[in-house]
C-alpha atoms as a PDB file:
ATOM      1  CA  UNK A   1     148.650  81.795 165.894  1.00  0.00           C
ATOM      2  CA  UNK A   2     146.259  79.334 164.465  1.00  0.00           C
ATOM      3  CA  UNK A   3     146.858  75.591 163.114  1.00  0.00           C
ATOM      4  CA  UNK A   4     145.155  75.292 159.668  1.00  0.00           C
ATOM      5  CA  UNK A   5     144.913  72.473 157.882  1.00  0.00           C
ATOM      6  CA  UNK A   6     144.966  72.371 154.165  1.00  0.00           C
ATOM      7  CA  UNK A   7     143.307  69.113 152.413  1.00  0.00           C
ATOM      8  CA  UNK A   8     144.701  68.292 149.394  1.00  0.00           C
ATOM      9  CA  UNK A   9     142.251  66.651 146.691  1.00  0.00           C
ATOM     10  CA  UNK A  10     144.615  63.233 146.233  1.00  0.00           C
ATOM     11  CA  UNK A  11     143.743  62.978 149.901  1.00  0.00           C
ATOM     12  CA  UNK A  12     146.810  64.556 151.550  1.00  0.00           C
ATOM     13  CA  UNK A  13     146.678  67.108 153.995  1.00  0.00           C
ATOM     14  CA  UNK A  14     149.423  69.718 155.471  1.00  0.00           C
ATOM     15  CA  UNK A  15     149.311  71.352 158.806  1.00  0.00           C
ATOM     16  CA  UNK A  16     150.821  74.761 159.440  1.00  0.00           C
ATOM     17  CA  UNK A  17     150.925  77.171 161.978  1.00  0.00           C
ATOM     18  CA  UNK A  18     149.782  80.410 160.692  1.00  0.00           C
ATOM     19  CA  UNK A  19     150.200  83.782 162.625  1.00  0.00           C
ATOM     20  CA  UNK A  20     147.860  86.705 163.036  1.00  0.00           C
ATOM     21  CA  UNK A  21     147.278  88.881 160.850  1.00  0.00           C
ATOM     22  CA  UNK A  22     147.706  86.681 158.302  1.00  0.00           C
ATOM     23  CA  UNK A  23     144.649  84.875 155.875  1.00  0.00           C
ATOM     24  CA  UNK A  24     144.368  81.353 155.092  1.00  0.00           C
ATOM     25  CA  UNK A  25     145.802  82.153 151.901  1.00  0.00           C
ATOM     26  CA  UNK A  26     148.588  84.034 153.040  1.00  0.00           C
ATOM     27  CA  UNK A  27     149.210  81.159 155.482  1.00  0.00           C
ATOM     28  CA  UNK A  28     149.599  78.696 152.656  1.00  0.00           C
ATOM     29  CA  UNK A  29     151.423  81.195 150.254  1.00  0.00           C
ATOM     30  CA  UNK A  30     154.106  81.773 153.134  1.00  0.00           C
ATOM     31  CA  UNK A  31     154.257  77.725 153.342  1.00  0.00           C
ATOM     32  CA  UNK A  32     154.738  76.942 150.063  1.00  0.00           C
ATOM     33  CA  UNK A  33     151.219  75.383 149.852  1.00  0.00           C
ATOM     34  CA  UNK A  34     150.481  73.828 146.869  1.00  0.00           C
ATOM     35  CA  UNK A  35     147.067  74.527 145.216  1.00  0.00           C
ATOM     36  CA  UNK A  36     146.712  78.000 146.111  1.00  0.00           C
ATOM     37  CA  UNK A  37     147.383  80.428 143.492  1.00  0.00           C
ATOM     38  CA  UNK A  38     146.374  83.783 144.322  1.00  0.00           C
ATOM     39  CA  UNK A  39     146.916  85.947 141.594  1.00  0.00           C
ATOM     40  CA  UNK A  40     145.717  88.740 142.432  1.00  0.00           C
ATOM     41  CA  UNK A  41     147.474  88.860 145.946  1.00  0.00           C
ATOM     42  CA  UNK A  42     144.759  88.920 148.324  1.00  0.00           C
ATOM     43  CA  UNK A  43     142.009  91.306 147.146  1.00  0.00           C
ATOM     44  CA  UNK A  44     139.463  89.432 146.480  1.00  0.00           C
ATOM     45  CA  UNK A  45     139.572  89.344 142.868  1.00  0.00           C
ATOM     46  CA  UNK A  46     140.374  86.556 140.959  1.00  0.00           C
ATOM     47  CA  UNK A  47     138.949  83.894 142.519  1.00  0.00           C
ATOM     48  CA  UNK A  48     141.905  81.429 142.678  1.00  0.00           C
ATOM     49  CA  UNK A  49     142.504  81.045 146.184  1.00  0.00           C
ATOM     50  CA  UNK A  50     139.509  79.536 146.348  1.00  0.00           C
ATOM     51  CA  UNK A  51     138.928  76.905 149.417  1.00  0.00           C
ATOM     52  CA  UNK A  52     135.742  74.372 150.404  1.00  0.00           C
ATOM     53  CA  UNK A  53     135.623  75.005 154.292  1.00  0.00           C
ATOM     54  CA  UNK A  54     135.618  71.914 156.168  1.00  0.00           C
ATOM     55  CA  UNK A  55     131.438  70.915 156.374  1.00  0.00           C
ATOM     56  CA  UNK A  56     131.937  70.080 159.909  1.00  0.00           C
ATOM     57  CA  UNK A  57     133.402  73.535 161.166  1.00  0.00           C
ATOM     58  CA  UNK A  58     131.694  75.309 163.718  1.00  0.00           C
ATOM     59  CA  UNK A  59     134.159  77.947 164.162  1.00  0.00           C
ATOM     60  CA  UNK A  60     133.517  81.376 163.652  1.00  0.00           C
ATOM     61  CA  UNK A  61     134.231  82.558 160.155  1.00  0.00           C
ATOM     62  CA  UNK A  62     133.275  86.387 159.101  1.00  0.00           C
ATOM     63  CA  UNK A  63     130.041  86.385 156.511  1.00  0.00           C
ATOM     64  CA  UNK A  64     130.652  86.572 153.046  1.00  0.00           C
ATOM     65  CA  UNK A  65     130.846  90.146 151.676  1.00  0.00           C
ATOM     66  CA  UNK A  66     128.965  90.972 148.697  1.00  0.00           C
ATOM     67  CA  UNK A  67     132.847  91.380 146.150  1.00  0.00           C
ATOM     68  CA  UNK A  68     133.912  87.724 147.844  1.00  0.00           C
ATOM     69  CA  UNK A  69     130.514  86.589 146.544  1.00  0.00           C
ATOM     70  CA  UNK A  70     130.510  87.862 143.027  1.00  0.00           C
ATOM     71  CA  UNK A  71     134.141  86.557 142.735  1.00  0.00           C
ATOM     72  CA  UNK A  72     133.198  82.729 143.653  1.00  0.00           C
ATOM     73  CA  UNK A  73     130.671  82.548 140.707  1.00  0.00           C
ATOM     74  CA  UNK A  74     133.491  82.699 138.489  1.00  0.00           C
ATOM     75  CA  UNK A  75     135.832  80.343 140.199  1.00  0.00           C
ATOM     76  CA  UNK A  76     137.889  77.257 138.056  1.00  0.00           C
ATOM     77  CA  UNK A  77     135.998  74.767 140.576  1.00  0.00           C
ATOM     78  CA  UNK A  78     132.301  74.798 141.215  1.00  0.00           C
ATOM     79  CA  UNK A  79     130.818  76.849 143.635  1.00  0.00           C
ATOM     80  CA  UNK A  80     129.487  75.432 146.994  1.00  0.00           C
ATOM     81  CA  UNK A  81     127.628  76.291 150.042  1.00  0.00           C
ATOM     82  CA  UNK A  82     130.765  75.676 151.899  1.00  0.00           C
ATOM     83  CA  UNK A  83     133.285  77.994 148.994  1.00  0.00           C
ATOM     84  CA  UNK A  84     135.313  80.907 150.449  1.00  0.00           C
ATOM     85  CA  UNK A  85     137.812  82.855 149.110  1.00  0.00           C
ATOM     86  CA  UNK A  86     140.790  82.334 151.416  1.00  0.00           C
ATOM     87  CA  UNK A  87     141.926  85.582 151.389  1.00  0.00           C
ATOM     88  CA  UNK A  88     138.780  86.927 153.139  1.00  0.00           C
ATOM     89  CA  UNK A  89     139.407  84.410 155.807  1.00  0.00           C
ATOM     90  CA  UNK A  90     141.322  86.080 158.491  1.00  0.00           C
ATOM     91  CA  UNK A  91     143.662  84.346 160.767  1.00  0.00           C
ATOM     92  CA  UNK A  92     143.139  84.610 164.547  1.00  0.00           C
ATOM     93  CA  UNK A  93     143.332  81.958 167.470  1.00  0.00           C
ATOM     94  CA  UNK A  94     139.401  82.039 167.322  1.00  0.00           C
ATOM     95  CA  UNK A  95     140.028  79.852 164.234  1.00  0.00           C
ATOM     96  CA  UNK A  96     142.686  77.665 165.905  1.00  0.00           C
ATOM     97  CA  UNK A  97     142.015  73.673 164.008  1.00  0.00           C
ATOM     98  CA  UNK A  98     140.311  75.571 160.916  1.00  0.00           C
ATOM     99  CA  UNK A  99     140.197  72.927 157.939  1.00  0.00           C
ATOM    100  CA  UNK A 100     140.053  73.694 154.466  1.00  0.00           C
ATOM    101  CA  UNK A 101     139.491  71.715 151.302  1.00  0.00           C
ATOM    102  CA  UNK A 102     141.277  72.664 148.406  1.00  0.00           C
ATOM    103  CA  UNK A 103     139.415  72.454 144.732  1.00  0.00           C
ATOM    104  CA  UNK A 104     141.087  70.266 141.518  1.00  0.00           C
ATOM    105  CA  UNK A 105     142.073  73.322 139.779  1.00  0.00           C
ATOM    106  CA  UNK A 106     142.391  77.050 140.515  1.00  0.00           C
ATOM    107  CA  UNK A 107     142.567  78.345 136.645  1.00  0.00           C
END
């Protein structure tokens, strides 16, 4: 189980606990998140669960695979040194306190 907390871009933020093995995205899909689209489910194809991690996270995240990359090129938001797709994000307690930002639009 890992507390994640999702940033909205008006400024609000929601708190949920997530549990393994879910993603990030998952986590917010199951919590009726808004701002998280996913359209493609989780494969790491469409881009719009897009997230801005948190600039001041040191926690360990797993490096971004070469498919995750291509897809965040092409993403409604621009890209950023910080841009993940959240359903290459992996929930574990390692990741307990994660924070991510969410972008204006997904589509």
């Amino acid at each position: 189980m890992a507390k994640i907390t999702y940033k909205h871009p008006n400024g609000t933020e929601t708190i949920v606990d997530v549990a393994a093995p879910n993603t990030v995205m998952r986590g917010a899909k199951i919590n009726n998140i808004d701002g998280i689209e996913a359209q493609c489910g989780g494969s790491a194809q469409c881009g719009t669960c897009h997230v801005y991690v948190d600039e001041a996270n040191t926690l360990p995240l797993p490096e971004v695979h070469e498919s995750e990359d291509e897809v965040l090129y092409g993403t409604a938001c621009p890209r950023r040194d910080n841009s993940r797709l959240s359903c290459q994000l992996p929930v574990s307690e390692e990741i307990d306190g994660l924070v991510v930002h969410l972008p204006e639009a997904q589509s």
